[in-house]
N, C-alpha and C. Protein backbone atom coordinates (compact mmCIF):
# COMPACT_ATOMS: atom_id res chain seq x y z
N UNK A 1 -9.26 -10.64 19.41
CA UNK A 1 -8.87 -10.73 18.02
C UNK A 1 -7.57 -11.50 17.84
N UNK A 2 -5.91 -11.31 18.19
CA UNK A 2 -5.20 -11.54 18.40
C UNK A 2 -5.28 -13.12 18.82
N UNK A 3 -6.36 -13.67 19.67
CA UNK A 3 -6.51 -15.11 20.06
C UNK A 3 -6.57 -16.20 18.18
N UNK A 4 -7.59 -15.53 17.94
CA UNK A 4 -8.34 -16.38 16.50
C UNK A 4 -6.79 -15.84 15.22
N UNK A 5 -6.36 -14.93 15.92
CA UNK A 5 -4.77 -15.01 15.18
C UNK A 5 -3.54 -15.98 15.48
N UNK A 6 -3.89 -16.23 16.84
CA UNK A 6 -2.93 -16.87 17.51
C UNK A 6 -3.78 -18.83 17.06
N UNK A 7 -4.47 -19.19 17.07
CA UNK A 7 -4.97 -19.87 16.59
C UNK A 7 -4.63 -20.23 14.63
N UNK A 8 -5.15 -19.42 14.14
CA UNK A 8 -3.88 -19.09 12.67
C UNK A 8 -3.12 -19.40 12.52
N UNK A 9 -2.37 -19.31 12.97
CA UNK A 9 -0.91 -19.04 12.90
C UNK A 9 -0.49 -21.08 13.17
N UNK A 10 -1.08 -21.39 14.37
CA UNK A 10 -0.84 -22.86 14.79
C UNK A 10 -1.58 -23.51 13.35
N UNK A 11 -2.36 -22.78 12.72
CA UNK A 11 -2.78 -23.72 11.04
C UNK A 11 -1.56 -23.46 10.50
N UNK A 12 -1.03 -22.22 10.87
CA UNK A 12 0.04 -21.95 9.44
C UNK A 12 1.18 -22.94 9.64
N UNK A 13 1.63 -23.64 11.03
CA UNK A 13 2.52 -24.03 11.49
C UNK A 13 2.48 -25.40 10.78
N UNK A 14 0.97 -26.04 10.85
CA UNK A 14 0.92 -27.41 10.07
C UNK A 14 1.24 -27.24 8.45
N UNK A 15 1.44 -26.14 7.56
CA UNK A 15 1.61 -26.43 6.61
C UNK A 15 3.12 -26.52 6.36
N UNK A 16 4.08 -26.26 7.20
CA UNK A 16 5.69 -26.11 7.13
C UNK A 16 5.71 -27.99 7.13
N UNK A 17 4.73 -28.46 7.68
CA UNK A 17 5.17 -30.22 8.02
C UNK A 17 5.07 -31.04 5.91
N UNK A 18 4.06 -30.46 5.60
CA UNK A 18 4.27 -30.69 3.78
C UNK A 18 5.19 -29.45 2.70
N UNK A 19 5.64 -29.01 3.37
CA UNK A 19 6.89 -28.03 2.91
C UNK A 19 5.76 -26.89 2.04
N UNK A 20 4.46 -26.46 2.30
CA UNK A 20 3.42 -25.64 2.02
C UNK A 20 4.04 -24.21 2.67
N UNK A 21 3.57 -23.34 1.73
CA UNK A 21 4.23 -21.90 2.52
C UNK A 21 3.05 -21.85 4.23
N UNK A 22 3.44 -21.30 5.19
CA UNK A 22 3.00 -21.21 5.94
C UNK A 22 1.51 -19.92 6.13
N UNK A 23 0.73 -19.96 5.89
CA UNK A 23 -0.29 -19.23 6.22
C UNK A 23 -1.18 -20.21 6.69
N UNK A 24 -2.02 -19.44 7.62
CA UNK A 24 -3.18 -19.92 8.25
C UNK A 24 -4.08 -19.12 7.60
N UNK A 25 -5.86 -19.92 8.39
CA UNK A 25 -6.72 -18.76 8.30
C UNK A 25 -8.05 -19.42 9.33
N UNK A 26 -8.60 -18.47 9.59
CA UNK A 26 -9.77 -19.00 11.25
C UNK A 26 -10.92 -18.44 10.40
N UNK A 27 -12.52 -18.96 10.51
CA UNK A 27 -13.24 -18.32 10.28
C UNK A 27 -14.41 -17.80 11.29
N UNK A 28 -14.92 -17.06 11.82
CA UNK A 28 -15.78 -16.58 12.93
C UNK A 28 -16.56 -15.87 12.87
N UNK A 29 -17.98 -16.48 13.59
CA UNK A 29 -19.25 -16.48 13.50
C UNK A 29 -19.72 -15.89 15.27
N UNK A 30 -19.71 -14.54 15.08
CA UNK A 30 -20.42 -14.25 16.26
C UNK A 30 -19.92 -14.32 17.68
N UNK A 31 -18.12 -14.85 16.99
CA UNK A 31 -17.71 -15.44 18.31
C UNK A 31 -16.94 -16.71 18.26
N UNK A 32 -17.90 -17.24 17.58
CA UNK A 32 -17.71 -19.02 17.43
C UNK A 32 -16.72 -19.36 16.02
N UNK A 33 -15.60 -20.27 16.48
CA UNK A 33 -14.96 -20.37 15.46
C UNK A 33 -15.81 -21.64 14.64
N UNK A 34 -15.85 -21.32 13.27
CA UNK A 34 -16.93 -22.32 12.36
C UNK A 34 -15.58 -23.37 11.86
N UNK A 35 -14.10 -22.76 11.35
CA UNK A 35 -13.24 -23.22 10.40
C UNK A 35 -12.17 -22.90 11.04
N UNK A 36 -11.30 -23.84 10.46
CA UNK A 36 -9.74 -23.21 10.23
C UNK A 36 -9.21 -23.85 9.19
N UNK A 37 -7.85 -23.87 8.73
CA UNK A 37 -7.10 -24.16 7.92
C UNK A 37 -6.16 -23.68 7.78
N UNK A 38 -5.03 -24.43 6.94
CA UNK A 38 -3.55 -23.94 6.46
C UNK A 38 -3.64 -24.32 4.96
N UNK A 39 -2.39 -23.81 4.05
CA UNK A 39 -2.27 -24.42 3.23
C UNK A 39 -1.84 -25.35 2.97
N UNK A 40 -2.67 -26.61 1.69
CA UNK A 40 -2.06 -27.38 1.37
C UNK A 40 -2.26 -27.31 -0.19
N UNK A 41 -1.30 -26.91 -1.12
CA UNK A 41 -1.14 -26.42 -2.45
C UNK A 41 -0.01 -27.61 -2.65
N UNK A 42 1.38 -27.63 -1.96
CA UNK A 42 2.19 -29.15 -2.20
C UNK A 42 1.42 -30.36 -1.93
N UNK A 43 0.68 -30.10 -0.60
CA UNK A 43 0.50 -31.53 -0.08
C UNK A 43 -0.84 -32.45 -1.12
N UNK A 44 -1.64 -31.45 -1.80
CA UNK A 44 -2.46 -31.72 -2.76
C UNK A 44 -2.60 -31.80 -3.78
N UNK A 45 -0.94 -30.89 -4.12
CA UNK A 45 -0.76 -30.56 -5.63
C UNK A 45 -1.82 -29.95 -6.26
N UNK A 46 -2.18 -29.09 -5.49
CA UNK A 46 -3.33 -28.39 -6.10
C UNK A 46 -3.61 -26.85 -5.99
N UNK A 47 -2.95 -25.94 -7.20
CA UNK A 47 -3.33 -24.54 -6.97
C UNK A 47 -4.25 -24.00 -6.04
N UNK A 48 -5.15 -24.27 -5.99
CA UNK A 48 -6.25 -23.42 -5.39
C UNK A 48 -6.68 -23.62 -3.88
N UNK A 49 -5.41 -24.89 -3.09
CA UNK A 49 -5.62 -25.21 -2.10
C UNK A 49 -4.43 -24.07 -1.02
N UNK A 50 -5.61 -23.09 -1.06
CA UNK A 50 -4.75 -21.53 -0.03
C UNK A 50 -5.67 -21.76 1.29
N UNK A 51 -4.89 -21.46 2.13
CA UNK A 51 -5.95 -21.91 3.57
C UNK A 51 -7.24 -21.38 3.76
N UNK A 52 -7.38 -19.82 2.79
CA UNK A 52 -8.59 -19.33 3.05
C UNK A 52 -9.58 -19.86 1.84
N UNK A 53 -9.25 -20.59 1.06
CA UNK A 53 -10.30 -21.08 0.23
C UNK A 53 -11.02 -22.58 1.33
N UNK A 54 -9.85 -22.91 1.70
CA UNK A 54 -10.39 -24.63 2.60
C UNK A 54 -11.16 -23.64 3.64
N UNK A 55 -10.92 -22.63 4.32
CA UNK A 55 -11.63 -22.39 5.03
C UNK A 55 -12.74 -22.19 4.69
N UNK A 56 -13.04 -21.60 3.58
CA UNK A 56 -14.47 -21.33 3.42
C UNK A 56 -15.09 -22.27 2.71
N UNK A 57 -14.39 -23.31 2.39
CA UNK A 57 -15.39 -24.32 2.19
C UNK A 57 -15.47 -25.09 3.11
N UNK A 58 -14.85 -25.59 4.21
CA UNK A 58 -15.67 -26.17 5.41
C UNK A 58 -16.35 -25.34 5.88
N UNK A 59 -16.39 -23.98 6.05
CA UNK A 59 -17.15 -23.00 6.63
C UNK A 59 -18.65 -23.52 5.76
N UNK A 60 -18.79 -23.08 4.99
CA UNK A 60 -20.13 -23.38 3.73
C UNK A 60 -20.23 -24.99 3.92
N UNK A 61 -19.81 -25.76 4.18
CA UNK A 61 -20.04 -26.82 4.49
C UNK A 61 -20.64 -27.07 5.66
N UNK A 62 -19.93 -26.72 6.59
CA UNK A 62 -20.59 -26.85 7.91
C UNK A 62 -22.03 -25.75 8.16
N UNK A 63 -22.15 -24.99 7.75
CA UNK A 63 -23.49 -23.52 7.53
C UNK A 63 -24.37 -24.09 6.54
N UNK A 64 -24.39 -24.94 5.79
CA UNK A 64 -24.66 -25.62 4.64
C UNK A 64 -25.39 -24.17 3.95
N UNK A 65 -24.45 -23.44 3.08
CA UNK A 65 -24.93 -22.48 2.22
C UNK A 65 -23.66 -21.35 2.67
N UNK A 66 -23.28 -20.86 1.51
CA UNK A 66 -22.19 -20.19 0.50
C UNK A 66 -22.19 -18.94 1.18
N UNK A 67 -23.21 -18.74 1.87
CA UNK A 67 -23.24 -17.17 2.59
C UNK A 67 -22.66 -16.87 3.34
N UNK A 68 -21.94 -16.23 3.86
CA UNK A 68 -21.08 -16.35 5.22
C UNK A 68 -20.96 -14.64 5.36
N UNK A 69 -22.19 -13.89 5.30
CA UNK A 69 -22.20 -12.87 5.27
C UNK A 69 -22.23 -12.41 7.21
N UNK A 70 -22.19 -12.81 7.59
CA UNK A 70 -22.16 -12.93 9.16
C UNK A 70 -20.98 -13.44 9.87
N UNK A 71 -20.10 -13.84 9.09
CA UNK A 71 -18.98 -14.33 9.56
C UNK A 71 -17.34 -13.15 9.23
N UNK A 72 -16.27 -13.68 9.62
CA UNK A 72 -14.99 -12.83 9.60
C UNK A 72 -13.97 -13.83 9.47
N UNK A 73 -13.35 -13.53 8.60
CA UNK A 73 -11.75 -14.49 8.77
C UNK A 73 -10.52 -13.74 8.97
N UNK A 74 -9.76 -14.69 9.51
CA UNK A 74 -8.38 -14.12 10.57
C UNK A 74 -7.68 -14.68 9.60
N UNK A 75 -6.55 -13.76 9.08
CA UNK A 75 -5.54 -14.63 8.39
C UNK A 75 -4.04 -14.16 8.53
N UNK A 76 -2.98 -15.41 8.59
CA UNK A 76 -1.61 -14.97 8.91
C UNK A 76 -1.03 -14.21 8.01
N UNK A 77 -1.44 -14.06 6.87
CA UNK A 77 -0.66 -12.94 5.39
C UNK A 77 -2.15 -12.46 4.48
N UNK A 78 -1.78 -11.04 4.41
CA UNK A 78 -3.26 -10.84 3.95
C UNK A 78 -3.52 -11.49 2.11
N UNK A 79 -4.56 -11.64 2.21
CA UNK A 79 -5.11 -12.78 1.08
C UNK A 79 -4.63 -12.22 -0.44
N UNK A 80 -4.37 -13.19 -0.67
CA UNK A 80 -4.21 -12.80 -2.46
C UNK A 80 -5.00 -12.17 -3.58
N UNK A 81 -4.86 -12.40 -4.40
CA UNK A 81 -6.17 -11.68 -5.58
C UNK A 81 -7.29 -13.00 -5.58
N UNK A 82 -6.70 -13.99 -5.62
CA UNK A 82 -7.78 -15.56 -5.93
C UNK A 82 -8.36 -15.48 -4.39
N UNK A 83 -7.60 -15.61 -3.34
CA UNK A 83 -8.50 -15.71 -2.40
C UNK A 83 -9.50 -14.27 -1.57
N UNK A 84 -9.17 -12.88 -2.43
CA UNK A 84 -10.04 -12.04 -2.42
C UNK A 84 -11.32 -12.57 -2.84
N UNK A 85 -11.30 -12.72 -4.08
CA UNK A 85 -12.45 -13.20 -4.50
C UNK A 85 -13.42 -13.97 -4.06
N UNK A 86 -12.41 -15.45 -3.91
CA UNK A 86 -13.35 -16.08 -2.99
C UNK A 86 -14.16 -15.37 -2.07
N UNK A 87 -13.45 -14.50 -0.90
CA UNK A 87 -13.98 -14.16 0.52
C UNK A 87 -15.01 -13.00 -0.03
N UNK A 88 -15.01 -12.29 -1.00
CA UNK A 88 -15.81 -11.67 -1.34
C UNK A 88 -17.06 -12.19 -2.33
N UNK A 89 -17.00 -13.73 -2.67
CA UNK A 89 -17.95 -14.33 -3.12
C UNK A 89 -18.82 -14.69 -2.17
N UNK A 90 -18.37 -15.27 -1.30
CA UNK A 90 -18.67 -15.88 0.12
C UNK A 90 -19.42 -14.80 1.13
N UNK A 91 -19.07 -13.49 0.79
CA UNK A 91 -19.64 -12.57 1.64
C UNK A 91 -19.03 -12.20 2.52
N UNK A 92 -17.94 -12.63 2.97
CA UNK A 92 -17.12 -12.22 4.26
C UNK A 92 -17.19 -10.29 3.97
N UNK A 93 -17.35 -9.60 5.08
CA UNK A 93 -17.30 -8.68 5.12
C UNK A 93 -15.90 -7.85 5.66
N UNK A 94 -15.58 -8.64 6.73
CA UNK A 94 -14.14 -8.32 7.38
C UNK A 94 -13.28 -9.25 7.45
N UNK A 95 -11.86 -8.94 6.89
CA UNK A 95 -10.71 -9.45 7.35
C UNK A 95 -9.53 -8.92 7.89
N UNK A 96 -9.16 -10.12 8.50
CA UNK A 96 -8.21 -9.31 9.70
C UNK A 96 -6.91 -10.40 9.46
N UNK A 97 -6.13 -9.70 8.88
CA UNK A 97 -4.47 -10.16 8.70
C UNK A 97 -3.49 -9.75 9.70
N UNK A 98 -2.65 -10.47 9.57
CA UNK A 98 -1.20 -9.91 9.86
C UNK A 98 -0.25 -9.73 9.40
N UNK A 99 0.52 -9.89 7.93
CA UNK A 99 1.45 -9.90 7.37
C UNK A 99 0.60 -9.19 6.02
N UNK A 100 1.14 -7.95 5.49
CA UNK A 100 0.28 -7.15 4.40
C UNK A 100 1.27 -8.46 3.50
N UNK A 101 0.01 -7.85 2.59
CA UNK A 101 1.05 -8.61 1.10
C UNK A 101 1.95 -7.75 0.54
N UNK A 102 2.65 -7.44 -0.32
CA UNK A 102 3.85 -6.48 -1.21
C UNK A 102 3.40 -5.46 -1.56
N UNK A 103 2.15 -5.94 -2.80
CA UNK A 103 1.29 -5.43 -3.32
C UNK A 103 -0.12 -5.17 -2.79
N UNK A 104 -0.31 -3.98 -2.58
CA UNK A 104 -1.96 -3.78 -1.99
C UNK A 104 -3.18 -3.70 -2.38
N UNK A 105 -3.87 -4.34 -2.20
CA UNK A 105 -5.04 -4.59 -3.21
C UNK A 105 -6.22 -4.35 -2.99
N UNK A 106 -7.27 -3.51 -3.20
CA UNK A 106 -8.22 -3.09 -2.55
C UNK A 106 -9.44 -3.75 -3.04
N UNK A 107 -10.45 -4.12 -2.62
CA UNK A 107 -11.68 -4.85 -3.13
C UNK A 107 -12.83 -3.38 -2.53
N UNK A 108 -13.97 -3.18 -2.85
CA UNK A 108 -15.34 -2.93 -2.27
C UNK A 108 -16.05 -3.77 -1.54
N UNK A 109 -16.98 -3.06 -0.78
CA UNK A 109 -17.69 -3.76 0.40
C UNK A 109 -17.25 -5.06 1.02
N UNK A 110 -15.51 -4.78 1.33
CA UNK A 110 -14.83 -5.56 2.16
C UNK A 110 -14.02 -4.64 2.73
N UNK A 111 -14.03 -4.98 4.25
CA UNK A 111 -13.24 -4.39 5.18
C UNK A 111 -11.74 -4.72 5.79
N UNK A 112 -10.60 -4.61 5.34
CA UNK A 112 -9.12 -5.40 5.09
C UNK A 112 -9.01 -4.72 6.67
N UNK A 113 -8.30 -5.31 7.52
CA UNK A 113 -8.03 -4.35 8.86
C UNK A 113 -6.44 -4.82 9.04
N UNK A 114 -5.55 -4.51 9.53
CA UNK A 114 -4.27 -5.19 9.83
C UNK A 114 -4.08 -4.95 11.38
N UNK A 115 -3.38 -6.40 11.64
CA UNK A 115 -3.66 -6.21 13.00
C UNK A 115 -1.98 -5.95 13.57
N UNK A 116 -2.02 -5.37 14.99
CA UNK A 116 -0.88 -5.11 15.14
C UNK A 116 -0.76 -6.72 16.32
N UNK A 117 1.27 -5.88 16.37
CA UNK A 117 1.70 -7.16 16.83
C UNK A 117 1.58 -8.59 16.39
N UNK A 118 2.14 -8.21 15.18
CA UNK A 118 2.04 -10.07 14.08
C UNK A 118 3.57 -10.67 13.88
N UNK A 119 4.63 -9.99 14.91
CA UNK A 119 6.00 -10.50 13.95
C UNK A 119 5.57 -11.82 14.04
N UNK A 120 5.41 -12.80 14.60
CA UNK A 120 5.70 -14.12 14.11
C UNK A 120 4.82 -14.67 13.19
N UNK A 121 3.79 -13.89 12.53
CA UNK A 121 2.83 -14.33 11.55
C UNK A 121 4.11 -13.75 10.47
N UNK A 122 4.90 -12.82 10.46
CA UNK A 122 5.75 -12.44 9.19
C UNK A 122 7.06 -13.43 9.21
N UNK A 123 7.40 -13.51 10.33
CA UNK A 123 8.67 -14.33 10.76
C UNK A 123 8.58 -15.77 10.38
N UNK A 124 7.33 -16.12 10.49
CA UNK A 124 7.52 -17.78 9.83
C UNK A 124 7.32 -17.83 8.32
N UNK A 125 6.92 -16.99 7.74
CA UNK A 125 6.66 -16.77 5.77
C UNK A 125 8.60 -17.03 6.04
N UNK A 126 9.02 -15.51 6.11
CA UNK A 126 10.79 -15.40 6.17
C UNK A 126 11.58 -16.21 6.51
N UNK A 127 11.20 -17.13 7.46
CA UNK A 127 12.01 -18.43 7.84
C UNK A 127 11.58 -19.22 6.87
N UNK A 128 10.32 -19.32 6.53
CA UNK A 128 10.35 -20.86 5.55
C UNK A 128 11.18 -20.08 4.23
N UNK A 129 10.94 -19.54 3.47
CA UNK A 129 11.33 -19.13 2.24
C UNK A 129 13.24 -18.79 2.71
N UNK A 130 13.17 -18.76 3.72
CA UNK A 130 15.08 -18.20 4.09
C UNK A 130 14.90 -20.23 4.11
N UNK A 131 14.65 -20.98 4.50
CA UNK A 131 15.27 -22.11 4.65
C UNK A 131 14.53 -22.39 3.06
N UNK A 132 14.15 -22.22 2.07
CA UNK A 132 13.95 -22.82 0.85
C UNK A 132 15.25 -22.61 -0.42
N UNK A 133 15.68 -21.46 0.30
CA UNK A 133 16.72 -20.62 -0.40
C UNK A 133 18.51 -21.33 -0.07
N UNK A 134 18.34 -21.72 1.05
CA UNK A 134 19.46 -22.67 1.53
C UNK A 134 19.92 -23.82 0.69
């Protein structure tokens, strides 16, 4: 588990290069990683570009079909209200974070898990936003 986190996290790392908050997200099929992504919301200027939405659309891209009821995504900060939705449109059944959000947010027939041993999935959010604040 911790691997497809550790993998994450190297997405979240590419979004610090367009000054994007740092989250990743992996998507996995049985094993097999289908996706990854980071955010790019600066680099696209585009709200809705959160790493777990790109993920699941190359995911559905590459599966060709929206279902991804067989699949799991790994993510470096657990997902927002917009990208709940998504993952629960999509079917994802389990996700597995490392950094809770503030606010806790519960969905149905989705499984939120938090994984231990994430400081540096929390430590790079705190460093980028401590160096935005500078």
């Amino acid at each position: 588990m911790n691997n497809y986190l550790d993998i994450a996290l190297k997405e979240a790392k590419k979004s610090l290069k367009t000054d994007d908050v740092p989250i990743g997200a992996v998507i996995v099929e049985k094993g097999i990683i289908i996706s990854k992504a980071h955010n790019e919301r600066e680099k696209k200027h585009s709200i809705t570009r959160h790493a777990e939405i790109i993920s699941v659309e190359k995911a559905c891209k590459k599966k060709k079909t929206w279902h991804l009821s067989e699949c799991e995504i790994y993510v470096t900060l657990e997902p927002c209200p917009m990208c709940m939705e998504v993952l629960k449109q999509a079917r994802i059944k389990k996700i597995y974070y490392a950094a809770p959000q503030e606010k806790q947010i519960n969905y149905k027939n989705i499984e939120k898990i938090q994984l231990k041993n994430v400081e540096n999935s929390r430590k790079i959010i705190k460093d980028f936003f401590k160096n935005k604040r500078k």
